[in-house]
Protein backbone atom coordinates (compact mmCIF):
# COMPACT_ATOMS: atom_id res chain seq x y z
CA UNK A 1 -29.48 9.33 -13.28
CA UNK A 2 -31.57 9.29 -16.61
CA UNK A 3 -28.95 10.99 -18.38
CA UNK A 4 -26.49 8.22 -17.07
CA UNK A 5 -29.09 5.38 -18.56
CA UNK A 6 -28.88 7.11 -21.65
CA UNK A 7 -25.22 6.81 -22.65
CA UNK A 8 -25.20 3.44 -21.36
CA UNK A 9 -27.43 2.14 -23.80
CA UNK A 10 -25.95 4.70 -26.25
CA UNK A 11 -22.75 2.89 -25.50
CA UNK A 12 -24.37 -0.32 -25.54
CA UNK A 13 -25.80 0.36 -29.37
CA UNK A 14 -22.61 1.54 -30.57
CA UNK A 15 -20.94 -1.66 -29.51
CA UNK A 16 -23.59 -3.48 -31.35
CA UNK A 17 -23.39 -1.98 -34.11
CA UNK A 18 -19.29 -2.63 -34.36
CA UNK A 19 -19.80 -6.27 -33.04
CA UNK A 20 -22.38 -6.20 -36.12
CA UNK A 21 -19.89 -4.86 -38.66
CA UNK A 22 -17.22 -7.19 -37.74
CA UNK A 23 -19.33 -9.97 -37.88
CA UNK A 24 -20.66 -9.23 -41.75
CA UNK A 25 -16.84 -8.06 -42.68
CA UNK A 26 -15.87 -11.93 -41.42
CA UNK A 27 -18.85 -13.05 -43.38
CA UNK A 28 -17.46 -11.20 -46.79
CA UNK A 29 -13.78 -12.40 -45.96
CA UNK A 30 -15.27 -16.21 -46.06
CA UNK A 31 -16.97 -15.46 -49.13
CA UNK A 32 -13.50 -14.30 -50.69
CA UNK A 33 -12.24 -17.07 -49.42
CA UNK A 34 -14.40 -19.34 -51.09
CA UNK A 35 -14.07 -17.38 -54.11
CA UNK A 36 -10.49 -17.99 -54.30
CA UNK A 37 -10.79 -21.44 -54.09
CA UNK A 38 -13.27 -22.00 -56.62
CA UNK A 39 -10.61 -19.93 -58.90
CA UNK A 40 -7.65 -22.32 -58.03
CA UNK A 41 -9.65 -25.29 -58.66
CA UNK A 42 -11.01 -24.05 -62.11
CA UNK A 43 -7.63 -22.90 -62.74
CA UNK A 44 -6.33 -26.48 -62.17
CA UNK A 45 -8.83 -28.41 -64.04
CA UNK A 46 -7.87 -25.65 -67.31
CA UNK A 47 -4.16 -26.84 -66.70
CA UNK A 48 -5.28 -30.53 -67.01
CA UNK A 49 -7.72 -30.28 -69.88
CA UNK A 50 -5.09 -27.72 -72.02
CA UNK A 51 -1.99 -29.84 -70.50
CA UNK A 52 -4.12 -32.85 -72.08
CA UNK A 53 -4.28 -31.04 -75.39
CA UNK A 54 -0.58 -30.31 -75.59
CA UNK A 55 -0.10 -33.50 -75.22
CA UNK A 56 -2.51 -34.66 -78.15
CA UNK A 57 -0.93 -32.29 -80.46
CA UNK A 58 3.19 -33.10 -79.34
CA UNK A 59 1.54 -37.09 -80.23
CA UNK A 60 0.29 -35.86 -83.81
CA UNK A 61 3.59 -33.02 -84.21
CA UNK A 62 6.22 -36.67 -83.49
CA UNK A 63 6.02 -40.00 -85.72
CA UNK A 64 2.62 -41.96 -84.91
CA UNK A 65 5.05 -44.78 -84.13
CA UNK A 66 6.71 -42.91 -81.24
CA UNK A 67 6.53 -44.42 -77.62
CA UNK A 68 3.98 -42.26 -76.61
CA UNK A 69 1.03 -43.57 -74.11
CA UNK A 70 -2.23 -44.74 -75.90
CA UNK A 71 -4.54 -41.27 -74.71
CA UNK A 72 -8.11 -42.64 -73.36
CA UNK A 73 -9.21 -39.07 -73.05
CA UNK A 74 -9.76 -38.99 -68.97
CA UNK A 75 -7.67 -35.84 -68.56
CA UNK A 76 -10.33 -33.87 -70.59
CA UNK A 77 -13.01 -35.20 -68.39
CA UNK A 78 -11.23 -34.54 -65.37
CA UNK A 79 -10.14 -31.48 -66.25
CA UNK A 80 -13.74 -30.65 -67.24
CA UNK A 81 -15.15 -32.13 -63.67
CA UNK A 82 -12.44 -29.80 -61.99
CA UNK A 83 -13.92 -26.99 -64.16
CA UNK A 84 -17.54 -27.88 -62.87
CA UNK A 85 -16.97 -28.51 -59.38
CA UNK A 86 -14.72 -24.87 -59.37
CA UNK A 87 -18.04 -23.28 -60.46
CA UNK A 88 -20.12 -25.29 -58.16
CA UNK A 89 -18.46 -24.17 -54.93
CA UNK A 90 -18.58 -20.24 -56.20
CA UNK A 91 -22.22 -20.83 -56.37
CA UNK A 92 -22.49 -22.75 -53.36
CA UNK A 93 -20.32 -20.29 -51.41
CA UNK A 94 -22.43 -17.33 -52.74
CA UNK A 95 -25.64 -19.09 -51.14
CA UNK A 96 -23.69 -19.87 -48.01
CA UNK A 97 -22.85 -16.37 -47.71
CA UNK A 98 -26.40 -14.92 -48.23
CA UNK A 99 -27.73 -17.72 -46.09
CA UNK A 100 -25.30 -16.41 -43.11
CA UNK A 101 -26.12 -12.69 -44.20
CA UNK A 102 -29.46 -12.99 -43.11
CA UNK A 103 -29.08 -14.78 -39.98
CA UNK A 104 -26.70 -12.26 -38.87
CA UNK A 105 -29.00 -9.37 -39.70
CA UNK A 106 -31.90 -11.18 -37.80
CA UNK A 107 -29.32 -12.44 -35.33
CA UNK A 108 -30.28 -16.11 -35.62
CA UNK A 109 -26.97 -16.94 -36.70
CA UNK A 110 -26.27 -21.10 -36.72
CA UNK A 111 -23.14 -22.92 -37.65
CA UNK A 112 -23.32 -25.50 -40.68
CA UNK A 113 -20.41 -27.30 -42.07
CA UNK A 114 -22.44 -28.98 -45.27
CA UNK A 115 -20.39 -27.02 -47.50
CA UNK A 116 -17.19 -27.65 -46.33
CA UNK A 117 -17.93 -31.36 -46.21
CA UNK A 118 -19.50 -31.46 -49.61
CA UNK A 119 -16.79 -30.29 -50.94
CA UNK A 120 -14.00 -32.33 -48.71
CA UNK A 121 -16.14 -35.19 -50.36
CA UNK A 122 -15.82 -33.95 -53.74
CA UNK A 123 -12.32 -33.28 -53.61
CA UNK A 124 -11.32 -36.43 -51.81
CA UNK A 125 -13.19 -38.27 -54.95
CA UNK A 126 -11.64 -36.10 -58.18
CA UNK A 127 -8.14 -37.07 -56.30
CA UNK A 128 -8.69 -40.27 -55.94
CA UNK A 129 -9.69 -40.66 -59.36
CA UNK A 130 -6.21 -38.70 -60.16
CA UNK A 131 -4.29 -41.23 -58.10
CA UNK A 132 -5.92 -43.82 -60.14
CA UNK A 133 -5.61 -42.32 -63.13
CA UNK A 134 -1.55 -41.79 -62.24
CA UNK A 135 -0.93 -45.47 -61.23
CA UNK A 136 -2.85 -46.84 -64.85
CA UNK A 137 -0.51 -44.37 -66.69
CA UNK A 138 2.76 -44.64 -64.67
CA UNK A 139 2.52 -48.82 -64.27
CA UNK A 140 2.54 -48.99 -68.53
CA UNK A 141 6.17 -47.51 -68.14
C-alpha cells in the first residue's frame, strides 16, 4: 500500500513538473510574440521616416518648380513615434514576461491585459494620426 502512495505522488510530481514546463514554454512563445511585433512596428516606422527621405531628395533631384506637395516634415515624426513605440512594447513585453515568470514559478499566476490595451491605445492613436495625415495630403490633389 505505501509503495502504491509512492508512485502516485511520483506520478503526480512528474505531471507537475510537465504542466510547469508547458506553462513557461507558452510564457517564452508570448514573449516571441511580442518581440516580433515590436520588430514589425519599428520596421514600419524606418519605412516611413526613409520613405520620407526619398521623397525629400526625388523633390531636390526634379525642378523646385515641380508639382510636388509642400513637405511639413510629419512623416519623420511619425516614423520616429513608430520607432519609439516599437521599442517601448519590446521593453514592456520583456517586463510582462518576467512579471508572469515569477508568478508561474510561485504559482500565483493572474491574468492582466494592461499591455495589450496600452498598446491597442497606442496604435489606434499613431493610425489615426496616419488617416489624418493621408486625408491633409490626398485632399491638396
Amino acid at each position: 500500500m505505501e509503495d502504491l502512495k509512492n508512485e502516485n505522488k511520483a506520478l503526480v510530481t512528474e505531471i507537475i513538473k510537465q504542466q510547469n514546463a508547458r506553462e513557461h514554454l507558452a510564457n517564452e512563445r508570448t514573449l516571441l510574440a511580442w518581440i516580433r511585433t515590436s520588430i514589425g512596428i519599428m520596421a514600419f516606422g524606418f519605412v516611413v521616416v526613409k520613405f520620407s527621405l526619398f521623397i525629400k531628395q526625388i523633390s531636390l533631384l526634379l525642378d523646385k518648380k515641380a508639382s510636388l506637395p509642400p513637405q511639413h516634415g510629419y512623416s519623420s515624426v511619425i516614423g520616429i513615434l513608430l520607432v519609439g513605440v516599437g521599442a517601448l512594447v519590446l521593453l514592456f513585453s520583456y517586463i510582462k514576461y518576467k512579471q508572469t515568470e515569477k508568478q508561474l514559478n510561485n504559482e500565483a499566476f493572474r491574468s492582466s491585459s494592461k499591455l495589450i490595451f496600452s498598446l491597442t491605445v497606442t496604435i489606434f492613436s499613431l493610425s489615426i494620426l496616419l488617416i489624418l495625415y493621408l486625408i491633409e495630403n490626398t485632399s491638396r490633389y
